[in-house]
PDB file of N, CA and C in Angstrom:
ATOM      1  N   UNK A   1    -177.722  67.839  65.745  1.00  0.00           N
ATOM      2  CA  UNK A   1    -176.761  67.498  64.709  1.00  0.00           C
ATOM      3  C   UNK A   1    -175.880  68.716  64.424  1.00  0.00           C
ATOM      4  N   UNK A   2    -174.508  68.655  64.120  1.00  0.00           N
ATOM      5  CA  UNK A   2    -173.810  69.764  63.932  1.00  0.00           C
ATOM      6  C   UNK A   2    -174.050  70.066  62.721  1.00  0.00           C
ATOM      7  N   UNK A   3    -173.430  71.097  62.263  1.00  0.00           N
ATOM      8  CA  UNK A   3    -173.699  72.057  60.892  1.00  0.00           C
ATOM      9  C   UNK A   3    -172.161  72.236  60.281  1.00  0.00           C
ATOM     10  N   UNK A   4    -172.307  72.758  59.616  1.00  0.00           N
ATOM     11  CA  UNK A   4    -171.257  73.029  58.595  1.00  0.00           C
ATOM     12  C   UNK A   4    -171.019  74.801  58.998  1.00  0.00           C
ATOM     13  N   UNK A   5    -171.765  75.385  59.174  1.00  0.00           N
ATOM     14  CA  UNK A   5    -172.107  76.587  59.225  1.00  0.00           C
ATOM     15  C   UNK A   5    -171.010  77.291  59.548  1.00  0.00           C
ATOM     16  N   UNK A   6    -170.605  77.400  61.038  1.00  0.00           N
ATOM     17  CA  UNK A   6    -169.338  77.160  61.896  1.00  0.00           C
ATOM     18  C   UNK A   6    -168.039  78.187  60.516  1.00  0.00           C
ATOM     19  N   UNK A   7    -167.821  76.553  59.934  1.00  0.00           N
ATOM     20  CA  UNK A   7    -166.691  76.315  59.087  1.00  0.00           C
ATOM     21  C   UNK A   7    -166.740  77.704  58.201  1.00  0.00           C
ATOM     22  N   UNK A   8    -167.803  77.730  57.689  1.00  0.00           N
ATOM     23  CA  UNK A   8    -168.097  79.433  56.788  1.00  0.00           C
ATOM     24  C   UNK A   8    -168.053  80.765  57.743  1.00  0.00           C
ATOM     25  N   UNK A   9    -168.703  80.775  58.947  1.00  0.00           N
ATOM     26  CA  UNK A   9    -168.763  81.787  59.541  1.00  0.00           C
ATOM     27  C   UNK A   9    -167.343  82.221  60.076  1.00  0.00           C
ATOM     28  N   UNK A  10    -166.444  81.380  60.691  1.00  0.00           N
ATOM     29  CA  UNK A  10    -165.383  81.676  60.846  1.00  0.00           C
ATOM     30  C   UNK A  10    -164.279  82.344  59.316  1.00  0.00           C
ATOM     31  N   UNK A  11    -164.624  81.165  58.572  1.00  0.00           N
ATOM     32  CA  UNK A  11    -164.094  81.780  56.724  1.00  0.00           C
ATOM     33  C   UNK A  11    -164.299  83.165  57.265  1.00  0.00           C
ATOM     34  N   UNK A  12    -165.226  84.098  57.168  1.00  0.00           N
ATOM     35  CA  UNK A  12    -165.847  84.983  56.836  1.00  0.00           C
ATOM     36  C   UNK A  12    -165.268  86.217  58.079  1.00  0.00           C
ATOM     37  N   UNK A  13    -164.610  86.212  59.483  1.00  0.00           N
ATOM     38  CA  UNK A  13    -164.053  86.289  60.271  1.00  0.00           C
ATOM     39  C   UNK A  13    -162.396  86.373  59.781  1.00  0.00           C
ATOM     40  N   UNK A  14    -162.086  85.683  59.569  1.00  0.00           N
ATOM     41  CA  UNK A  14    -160.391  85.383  59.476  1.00  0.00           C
ATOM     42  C   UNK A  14    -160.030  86.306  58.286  1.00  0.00           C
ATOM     43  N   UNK A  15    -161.425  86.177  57.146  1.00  0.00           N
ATOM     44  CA  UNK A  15    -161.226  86.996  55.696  1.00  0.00           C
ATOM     45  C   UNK A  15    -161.061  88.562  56.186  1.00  0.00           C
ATOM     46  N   UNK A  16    -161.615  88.910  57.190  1.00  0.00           N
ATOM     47  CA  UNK A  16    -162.010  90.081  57.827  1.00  0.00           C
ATOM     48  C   UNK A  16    -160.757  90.616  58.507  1.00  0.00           C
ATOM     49  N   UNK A  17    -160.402  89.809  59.230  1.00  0.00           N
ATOM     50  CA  UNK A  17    -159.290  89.668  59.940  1.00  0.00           C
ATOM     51  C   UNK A  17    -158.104  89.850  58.644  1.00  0.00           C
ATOM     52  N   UNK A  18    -157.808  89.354  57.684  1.00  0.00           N
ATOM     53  CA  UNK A  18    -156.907  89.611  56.723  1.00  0.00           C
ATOM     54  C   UNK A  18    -156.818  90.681  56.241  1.00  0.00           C
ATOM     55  N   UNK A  19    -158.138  91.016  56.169  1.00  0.00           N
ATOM     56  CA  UNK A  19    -158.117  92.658  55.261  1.00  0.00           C
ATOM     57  C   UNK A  19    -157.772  93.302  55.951  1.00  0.00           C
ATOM     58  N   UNK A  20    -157.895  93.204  57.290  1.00  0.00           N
ATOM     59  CA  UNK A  20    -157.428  94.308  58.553  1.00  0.00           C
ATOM     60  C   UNK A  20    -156.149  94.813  58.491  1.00  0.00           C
ATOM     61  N   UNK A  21    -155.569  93.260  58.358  1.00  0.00           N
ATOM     62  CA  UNK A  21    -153.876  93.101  58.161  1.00  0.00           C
ATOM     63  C   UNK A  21    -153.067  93.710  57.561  1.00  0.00           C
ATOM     64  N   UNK A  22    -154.620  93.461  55.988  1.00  0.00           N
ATOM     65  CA  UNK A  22    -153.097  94.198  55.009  1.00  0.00           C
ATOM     66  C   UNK A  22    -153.433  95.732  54.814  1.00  0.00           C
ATOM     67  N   UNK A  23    -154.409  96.010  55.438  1.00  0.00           N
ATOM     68  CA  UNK A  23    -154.749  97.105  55.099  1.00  0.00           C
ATOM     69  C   UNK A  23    -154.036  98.250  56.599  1.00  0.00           C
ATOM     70  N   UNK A  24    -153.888  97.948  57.599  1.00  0.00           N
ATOM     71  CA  UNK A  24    -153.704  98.664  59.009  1.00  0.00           C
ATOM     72  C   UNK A  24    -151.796  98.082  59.384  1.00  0.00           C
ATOM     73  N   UNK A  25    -151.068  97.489  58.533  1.00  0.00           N
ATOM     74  CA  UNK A  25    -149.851  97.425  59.169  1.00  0.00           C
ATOM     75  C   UNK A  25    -149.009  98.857  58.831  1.00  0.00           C
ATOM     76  N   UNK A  26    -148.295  99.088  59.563  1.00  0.00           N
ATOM     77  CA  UNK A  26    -147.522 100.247  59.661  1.00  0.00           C
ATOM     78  C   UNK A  26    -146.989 100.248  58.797  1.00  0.00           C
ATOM     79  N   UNK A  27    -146.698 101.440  58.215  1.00  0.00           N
ATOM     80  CA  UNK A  27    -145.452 101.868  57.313  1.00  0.00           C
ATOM     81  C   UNK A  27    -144.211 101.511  57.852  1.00  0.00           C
ATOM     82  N   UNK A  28    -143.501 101.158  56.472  1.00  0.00           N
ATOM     83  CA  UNK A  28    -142.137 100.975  57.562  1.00  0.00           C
ATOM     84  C   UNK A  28    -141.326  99.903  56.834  1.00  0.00           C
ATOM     85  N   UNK A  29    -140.310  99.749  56.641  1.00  0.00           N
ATOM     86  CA  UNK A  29    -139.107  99.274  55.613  1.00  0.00           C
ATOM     87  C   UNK A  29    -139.841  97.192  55.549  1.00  0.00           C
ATOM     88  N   UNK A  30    -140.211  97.109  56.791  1.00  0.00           N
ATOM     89  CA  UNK A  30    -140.304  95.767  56.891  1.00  0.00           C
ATOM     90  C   UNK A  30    -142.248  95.233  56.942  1.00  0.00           C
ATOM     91  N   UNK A  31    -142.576  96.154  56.330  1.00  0.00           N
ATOM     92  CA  UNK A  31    -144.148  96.470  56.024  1.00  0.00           C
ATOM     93  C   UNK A  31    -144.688  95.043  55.487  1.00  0.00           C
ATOM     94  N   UNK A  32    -143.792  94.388  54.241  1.00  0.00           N
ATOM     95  CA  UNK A  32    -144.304  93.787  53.874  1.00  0.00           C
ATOM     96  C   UNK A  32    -144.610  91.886  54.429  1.00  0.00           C
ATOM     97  N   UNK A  33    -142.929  91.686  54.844  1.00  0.00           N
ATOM     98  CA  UNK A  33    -142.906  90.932  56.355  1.00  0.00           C
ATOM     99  C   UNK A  33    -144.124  91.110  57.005  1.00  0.00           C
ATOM    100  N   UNK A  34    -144.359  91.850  57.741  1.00  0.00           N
ATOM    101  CA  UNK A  34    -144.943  91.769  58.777  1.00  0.00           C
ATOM    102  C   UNK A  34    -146.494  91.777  58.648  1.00  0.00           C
ATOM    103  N   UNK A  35    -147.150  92.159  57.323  1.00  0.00           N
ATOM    104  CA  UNK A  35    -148.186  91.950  56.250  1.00  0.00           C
ATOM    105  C   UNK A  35    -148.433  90.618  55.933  1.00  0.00           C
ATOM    106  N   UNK A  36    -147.394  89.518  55.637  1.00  0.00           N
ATOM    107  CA  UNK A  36    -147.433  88.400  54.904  1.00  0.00           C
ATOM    108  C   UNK A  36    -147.113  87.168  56.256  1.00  0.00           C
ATOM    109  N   UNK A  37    -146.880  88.238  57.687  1.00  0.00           N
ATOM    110  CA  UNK A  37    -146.739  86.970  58.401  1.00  0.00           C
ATOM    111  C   UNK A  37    -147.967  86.852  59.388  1.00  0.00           C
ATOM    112  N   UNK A  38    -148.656  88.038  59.452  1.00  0.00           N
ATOM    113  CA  UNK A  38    -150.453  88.011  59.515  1.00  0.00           C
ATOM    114  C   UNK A  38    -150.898  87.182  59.129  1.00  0.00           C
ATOM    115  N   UNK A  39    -150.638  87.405  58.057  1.00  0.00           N
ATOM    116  CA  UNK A  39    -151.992  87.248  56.943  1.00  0.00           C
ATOM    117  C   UNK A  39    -151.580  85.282  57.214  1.00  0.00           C
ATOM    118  N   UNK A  40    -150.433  84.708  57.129  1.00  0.00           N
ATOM    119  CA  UNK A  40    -149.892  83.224  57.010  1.00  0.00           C
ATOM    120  C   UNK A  40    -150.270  82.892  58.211  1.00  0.00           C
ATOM    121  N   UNK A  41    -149.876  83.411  59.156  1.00  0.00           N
ATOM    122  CA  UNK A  41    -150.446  82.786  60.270  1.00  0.00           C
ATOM    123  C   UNK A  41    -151.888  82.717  60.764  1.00  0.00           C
ATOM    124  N   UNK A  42    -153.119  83.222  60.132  1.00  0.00           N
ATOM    125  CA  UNK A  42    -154.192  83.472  60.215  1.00  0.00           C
ATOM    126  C   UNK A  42    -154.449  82.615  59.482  1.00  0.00           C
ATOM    127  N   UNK A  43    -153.953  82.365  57.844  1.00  0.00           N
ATOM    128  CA  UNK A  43    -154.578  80.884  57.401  1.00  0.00           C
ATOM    129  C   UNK A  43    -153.971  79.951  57.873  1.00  0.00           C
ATOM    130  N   UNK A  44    -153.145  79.975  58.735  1.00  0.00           N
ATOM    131  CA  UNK A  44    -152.424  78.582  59.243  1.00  0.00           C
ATOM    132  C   UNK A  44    -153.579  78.093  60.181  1.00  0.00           C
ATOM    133  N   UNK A  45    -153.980  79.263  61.326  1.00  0.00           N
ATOM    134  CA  UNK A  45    -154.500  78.826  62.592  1.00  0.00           C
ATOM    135  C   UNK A  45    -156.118  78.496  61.888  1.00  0.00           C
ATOM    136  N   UNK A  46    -156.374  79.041  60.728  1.00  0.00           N
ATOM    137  CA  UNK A  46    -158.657  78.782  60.278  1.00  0.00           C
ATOM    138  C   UNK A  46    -157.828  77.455  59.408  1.00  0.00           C
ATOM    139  N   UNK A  47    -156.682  76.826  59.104  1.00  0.00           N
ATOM    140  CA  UNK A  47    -157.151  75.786  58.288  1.00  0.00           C
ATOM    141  C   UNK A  47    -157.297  74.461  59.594  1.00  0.00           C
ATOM    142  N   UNK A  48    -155.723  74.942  60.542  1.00  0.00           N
ATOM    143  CA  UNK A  48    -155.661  74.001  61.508  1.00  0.00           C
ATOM    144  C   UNK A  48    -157.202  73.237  62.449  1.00  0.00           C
ATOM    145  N   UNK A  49    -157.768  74.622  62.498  1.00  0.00           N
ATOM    146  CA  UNK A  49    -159.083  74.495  63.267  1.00  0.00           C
ATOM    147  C   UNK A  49    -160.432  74.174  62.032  1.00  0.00           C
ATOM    148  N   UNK A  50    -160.389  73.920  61.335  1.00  0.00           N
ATOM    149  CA  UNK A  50    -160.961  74.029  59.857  1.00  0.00           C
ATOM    150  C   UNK A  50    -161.297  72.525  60.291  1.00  0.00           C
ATOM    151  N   UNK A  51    -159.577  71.843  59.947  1.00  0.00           N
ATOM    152  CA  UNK A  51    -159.593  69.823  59.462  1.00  0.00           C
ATOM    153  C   UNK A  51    -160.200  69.268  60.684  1.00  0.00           C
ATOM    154  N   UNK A  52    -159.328  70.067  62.095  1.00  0.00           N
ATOM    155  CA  UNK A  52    -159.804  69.891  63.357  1.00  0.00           C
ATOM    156  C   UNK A  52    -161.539  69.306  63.869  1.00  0.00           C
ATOM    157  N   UNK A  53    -162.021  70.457  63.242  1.00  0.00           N
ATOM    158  CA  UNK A  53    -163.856  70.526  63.322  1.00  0.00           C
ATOM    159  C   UNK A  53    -164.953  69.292  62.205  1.00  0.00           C
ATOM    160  N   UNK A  54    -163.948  69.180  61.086  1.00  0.00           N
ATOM    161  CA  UNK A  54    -164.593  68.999  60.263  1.00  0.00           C
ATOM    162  C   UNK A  54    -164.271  67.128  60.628  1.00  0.00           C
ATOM    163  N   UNK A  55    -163.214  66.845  61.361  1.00  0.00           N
ATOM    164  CA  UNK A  55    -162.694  65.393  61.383  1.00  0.00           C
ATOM    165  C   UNK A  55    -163.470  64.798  62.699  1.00  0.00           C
ATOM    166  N   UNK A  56    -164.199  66.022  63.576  1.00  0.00           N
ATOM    167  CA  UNK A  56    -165.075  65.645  64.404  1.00  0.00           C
ATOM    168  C   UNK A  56    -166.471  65.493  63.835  1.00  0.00           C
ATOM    169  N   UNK A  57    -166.387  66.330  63.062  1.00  0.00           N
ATOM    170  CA  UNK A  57    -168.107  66.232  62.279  1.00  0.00           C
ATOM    171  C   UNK A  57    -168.228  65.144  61.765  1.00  0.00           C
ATOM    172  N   UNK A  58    -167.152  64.501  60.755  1.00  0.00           N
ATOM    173  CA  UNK A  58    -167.133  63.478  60.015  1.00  0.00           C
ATOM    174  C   UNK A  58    -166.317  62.285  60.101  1.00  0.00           C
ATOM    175  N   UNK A  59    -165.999  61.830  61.434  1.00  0.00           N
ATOM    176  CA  UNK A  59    -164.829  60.559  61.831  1.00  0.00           C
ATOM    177  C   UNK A  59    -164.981  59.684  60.388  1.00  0.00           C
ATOM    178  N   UNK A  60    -163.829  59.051  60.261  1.00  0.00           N
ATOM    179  CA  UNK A  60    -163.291  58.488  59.333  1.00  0.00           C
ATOM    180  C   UNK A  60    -163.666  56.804  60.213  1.00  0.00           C
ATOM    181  N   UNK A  61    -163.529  56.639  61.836  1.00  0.00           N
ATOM    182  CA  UNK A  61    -163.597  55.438  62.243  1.00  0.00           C
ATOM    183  C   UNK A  61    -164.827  55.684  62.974  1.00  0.00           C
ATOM    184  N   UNK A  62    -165.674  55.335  63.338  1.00  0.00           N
ATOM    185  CA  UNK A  62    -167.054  55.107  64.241  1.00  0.00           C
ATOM    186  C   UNK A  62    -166.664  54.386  65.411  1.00  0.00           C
ATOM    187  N   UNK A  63    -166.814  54.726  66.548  1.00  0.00           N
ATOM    188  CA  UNK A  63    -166.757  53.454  67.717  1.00  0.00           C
ATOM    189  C   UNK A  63    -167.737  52.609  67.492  1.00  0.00           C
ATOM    190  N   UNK A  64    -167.370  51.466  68.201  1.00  0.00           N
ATOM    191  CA  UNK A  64    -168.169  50.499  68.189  1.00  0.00           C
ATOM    192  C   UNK A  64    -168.348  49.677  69.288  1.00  0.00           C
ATOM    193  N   UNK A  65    -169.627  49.398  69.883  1.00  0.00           N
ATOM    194  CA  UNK A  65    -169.947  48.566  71.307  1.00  0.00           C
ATOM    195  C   UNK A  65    -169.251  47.164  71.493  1.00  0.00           C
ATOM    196  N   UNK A  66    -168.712  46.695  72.187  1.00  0.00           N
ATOM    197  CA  UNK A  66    -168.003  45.781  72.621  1.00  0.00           C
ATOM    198  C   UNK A  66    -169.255  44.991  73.165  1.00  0.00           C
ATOM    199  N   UNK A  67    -169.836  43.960  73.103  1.00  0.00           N
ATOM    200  CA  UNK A  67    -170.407  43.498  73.956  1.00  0.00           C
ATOM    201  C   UNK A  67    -170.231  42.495  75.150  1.00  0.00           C
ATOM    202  N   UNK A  68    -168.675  42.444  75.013  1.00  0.00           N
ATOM    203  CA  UNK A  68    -167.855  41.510  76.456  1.00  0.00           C
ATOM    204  C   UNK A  68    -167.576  42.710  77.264  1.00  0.00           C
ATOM    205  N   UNK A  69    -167.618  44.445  77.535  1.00  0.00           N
ATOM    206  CA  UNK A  69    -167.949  45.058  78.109  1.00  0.00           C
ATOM    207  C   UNK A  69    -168.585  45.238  78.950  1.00  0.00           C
ATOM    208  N   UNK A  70    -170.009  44.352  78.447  1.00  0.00           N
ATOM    209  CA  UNK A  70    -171.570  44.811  79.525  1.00  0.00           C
ATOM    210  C   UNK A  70    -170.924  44.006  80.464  1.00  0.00           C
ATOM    211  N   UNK A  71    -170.971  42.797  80.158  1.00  0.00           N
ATOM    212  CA  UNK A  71    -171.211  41.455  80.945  1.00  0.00           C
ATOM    213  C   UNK A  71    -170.466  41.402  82.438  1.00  0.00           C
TER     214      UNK A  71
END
């Protein structure tokens, strides 16, 4: 059975990954740009993969067996 786990451990990765961001971008007139387009695109790509994981964990539709298939 899958876990949830995943979904936090990555959280916990990307958060890591942010601090990196704002903490290691260069000095420099356009510092803050280039700070805020890290940091956006990092929650863009953990939410994208976030709904992604979580819509496999939890389908909204179930398949269902056909039984004019077997026959």
């Amino acid at each position: 059975m899958a876990s949830i786990l995943p979904v936090f451990f990555v959280l916990v990765v990307v958060t890591g990954l942010m601090v990196c961001a704002a903490l290691f971008t260069p000095k420099g007139s356009q510092q803050v740009l280039i700070r805020t387009s890290l940091m956006l695109a990092l929650a863009a790509c953990y939410l994208m993969w976030m709904v992604t994981y979580l819509a496999q964990l939890h389908p909204l539709i179930s398949p269902v067996k056909s039984l004019q298939a077997e026959s």
